[in-house]
C-alpha atoms as a PDB file:
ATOM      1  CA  UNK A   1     -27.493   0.690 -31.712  1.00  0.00           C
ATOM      2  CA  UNK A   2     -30.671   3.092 -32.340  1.00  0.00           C
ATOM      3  CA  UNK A   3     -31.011   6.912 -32.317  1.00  0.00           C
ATOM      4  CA  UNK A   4     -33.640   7.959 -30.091  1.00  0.00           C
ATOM      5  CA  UNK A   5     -36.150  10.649 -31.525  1.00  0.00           C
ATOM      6  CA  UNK A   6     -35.762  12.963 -28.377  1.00  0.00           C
ATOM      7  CA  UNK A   7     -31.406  12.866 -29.629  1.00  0.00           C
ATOM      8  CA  UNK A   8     -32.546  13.886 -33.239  1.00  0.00           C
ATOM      9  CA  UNK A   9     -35.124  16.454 -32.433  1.00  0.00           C
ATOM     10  CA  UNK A  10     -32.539  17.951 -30.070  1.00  0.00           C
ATOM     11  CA  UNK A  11     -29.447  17.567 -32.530  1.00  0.00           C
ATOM     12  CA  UNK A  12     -31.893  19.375 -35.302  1.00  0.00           C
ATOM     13  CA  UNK A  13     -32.687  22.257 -32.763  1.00  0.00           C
ATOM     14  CA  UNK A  14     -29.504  22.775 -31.805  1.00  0.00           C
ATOM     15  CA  UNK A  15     -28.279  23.433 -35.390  1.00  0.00           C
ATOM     16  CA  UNK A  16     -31.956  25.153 -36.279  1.00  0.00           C
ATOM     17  CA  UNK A  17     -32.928  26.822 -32.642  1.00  0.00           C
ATOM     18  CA  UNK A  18     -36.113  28.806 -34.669  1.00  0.00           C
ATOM     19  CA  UNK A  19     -37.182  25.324 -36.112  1.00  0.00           C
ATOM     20  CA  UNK A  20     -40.320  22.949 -35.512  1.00  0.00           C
ATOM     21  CA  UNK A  21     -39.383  19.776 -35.654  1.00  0.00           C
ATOM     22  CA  UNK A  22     -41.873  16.720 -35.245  1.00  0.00           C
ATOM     23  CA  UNK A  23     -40.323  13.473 -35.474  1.00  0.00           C
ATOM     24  CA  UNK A  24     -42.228  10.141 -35.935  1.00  0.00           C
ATOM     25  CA  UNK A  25     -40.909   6.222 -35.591  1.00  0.00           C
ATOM     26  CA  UNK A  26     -42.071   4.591 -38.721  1.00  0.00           C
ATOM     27  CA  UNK A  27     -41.101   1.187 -37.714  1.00  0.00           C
ATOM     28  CA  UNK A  28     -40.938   0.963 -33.906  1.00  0.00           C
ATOM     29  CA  UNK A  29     -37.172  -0.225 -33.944  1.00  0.00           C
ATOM     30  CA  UNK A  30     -35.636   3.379 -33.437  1.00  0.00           C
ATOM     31  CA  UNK A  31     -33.543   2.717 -36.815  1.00  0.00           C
ATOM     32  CA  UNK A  32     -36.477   4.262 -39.282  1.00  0.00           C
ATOM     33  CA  UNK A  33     -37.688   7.889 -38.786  1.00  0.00           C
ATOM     34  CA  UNK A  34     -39.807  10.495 -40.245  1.00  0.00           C
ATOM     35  CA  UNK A  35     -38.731  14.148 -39.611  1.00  0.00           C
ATOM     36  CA  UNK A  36     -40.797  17.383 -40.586  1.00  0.00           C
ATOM     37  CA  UNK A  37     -38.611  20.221 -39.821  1.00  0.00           C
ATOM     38  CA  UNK A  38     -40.042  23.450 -40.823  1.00  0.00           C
ATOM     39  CA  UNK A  39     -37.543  26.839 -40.128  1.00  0.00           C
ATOM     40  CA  UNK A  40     -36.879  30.359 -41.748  1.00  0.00           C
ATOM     41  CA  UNK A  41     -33.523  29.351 -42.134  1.00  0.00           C
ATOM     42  CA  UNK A  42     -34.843  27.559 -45.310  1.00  0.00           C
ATOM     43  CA  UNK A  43     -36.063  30.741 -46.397  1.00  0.00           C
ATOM     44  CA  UNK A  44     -34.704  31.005 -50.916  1.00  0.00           C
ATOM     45  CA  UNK A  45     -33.064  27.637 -50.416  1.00  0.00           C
ATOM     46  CA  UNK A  46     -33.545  24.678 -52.503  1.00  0.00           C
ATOM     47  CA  UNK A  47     -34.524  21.498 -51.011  1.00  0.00           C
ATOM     48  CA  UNK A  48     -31.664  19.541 -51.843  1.00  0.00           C
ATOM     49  CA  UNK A  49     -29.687  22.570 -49.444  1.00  0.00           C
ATOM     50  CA  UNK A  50     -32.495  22.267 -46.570  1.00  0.00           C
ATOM     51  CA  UNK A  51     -32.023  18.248 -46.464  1.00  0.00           C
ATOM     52  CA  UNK A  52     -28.239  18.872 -46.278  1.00  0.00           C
ATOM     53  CA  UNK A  53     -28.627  21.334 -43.196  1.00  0.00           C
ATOM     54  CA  UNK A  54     -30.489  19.347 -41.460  1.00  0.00           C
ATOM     55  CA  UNK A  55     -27.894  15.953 -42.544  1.00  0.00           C
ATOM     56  CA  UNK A  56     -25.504  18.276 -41.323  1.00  0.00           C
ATOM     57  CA  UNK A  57     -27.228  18.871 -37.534  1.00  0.00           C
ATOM     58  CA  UNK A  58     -27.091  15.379 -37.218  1.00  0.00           C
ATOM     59  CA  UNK A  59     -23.008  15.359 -37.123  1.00  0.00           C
ATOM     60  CA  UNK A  60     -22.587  12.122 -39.438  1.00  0.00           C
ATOM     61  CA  UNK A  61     -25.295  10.258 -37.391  1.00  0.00           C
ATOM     62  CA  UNK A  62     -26.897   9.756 -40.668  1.00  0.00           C
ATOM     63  CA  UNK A  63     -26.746   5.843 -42.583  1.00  0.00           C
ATOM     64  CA  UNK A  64     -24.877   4.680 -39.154  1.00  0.00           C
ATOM     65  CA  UNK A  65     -26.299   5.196 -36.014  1.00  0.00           C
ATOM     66  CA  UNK A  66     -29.566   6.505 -37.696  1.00  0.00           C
ATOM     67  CA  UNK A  67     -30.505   3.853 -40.685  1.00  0.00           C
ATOM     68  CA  UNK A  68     -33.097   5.891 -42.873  1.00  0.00           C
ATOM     69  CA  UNK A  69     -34.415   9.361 -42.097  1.00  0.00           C
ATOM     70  CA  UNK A  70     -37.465   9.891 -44.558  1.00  0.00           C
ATOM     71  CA  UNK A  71     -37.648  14.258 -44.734  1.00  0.00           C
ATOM     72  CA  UNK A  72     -39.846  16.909 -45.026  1.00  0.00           C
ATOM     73  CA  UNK A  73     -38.462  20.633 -44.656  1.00  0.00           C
ATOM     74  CA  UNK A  74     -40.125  24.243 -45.581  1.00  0.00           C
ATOM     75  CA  UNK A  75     -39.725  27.722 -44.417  1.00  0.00           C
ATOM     76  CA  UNK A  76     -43.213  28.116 -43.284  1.00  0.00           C
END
């Protein structure tokens, strides 16, 4: 079963309200997404803590229901 992109923009928002989220469907099969989240809540953190903020919005979604999230995050 796919993750639509709609559920993980609105997971990561829900978790991130200030962020901009765009998120793209690299393979057209709903299992393979690219997600540029940008949000002052990133603000002195290092990546590795950004990626896990935004692995944590997704409540465990991650390698099940969503297969492979490719990530881009910044504070501005």
């Amino acid at each position: 079963m796919a993750m639509a992109a709609e559920d993980i923009e609105r997971m990561i928002k829900e978790a991130l309200p200030d962020a901009k989220v765009e998120i793209k469907d690299l393979a057209g099969d709903g299992d393979h997404y690219a997600a540029t989240v940008i949000s002052p809540a990133f603000a002195g953190l290092s990546k590795v803590k950004q990626h896990q903020m935004v692995y944590a919005a997704l409540k465990g979604n991650m390698g099940g229901v969503l297969h492979a999230l490719a990530l881009t995050t910044s504070a501005e």
